[in-house]
C-alpha atoms as a PDB file:
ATOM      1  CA  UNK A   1      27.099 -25.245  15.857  1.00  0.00           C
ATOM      2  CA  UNK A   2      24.150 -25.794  17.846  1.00  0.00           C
ATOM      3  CA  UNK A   3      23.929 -28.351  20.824  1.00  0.00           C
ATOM      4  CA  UNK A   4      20.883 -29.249  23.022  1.00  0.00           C
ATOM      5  CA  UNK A   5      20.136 -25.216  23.473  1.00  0.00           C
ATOM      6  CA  UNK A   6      23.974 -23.829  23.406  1.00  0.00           C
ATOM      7  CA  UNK A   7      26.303 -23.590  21.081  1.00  0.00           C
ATOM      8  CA  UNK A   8      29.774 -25.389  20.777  1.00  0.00           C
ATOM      9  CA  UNK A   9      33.074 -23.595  20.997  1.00  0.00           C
ATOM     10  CA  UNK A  10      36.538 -24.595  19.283  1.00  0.00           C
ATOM     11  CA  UNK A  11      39.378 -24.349  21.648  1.00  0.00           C
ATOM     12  CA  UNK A  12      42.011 -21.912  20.821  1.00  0.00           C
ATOM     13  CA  UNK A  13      45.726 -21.632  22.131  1.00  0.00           C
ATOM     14  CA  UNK A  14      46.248 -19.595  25.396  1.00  0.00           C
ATOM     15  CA  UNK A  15      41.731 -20.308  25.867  1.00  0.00           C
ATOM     16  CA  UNK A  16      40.729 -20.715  29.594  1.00  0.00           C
ATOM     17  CA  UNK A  17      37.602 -21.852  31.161  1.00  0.00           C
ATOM     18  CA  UNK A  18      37.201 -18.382  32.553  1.00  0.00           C
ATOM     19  CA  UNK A  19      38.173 -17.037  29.304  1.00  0.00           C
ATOM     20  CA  UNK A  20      35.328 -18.988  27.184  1.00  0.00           C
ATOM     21  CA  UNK A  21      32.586 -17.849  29.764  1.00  0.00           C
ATOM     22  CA  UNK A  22      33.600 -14.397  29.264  1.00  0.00           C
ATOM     23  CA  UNK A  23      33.537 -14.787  25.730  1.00  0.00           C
ATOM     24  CA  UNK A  24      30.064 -16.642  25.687  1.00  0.00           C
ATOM     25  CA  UNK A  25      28.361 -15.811  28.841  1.00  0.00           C
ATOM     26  CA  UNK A  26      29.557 -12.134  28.941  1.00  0.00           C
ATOM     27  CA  UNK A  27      30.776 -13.031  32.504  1.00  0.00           C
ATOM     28  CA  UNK A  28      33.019 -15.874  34.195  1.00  0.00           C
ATOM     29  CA  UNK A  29      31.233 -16.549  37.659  1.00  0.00           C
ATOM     30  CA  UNK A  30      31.520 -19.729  38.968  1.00  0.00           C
ATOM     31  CA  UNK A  31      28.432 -21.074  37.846  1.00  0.00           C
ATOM     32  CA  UNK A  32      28.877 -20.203  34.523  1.00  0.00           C
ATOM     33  CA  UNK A  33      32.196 -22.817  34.973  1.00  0.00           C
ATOM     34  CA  UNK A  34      30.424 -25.119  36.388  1.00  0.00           C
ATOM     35  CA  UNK A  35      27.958 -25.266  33.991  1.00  0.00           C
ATOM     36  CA  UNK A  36      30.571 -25.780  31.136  1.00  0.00           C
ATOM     37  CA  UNK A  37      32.214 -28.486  32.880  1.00  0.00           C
ATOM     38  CA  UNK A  38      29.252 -30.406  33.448  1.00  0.00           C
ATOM     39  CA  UNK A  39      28.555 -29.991  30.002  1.00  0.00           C
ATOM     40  CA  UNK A  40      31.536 -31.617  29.043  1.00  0.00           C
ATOM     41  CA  UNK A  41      32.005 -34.326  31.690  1.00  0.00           C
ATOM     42  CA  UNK A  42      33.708 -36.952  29.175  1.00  0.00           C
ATOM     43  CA  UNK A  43      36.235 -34.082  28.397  1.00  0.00           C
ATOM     44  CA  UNK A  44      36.591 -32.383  31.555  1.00  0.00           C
ATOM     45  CA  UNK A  45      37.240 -33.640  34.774  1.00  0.00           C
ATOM     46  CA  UNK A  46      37.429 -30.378  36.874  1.00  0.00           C
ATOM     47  CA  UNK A  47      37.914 -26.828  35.788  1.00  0.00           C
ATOM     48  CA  UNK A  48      41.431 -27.142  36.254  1.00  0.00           C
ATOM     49  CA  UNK A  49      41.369 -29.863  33.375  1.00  0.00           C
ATOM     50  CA  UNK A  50      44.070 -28.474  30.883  1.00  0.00           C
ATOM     51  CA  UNK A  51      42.040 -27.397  27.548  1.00  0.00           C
ATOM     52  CA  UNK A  52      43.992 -28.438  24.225  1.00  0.00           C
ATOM     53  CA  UNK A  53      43.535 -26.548  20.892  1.00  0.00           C
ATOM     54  CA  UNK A  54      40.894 -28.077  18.738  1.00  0.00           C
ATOM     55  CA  UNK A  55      39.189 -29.489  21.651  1.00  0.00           C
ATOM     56  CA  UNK A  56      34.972 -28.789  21.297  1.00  0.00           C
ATOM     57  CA  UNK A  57      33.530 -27.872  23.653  1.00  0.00           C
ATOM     58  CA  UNK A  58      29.596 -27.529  24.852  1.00  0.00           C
ATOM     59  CA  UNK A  59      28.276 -24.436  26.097  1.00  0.00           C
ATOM     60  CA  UNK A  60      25.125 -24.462  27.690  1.00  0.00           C
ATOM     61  CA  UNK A  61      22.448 -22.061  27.075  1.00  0.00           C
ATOM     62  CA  UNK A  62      22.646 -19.631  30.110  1.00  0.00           C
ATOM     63  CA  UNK A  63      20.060 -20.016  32.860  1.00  0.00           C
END
C-alpha cells in the first residue's frame, strides 16, 4: 500500500525497528529510525516502543 510517498509495512512476529529499515531502506542507520518513528507518532512513542503483530506501519520514502 502506498502512503504520502512510502509504502506501509505489516508487522510480523520477532520484526524490529532496525529490522524493517533493513528490510525497506536496505540499511538501519539512525535516521532511517527516526524517520519511521516520526512517521508513526500516534503508534510510536520512541524506537524502543514494543511493535505488535498486525500493527501498520508508515515508511517514508527515503531522503
Amino acid at each position: 500500500m502506498k502512503s504520502s510517498g512510502g509504502n506501509t509495512y505489516t508487522v510480523q512476529r520477532g520484526d524490529t525497528l532496525y529490522g524493517i529499515a533493513r528490510k525497506v531502506y536496505g540499511a538501519s542507520s539512525d535516521a532511517d529510525i527516526r524517520r519511521i518513528v516520526e512517521a508513526n507518532g500516534g503508534q510510536l512513542k520512541s524506537k524502543d516502543t514494543p511493535l505488535k503483530p498486525g500493527m501498520k506501519l508508515a515508511v517514508p520514502a527515503k531522503r
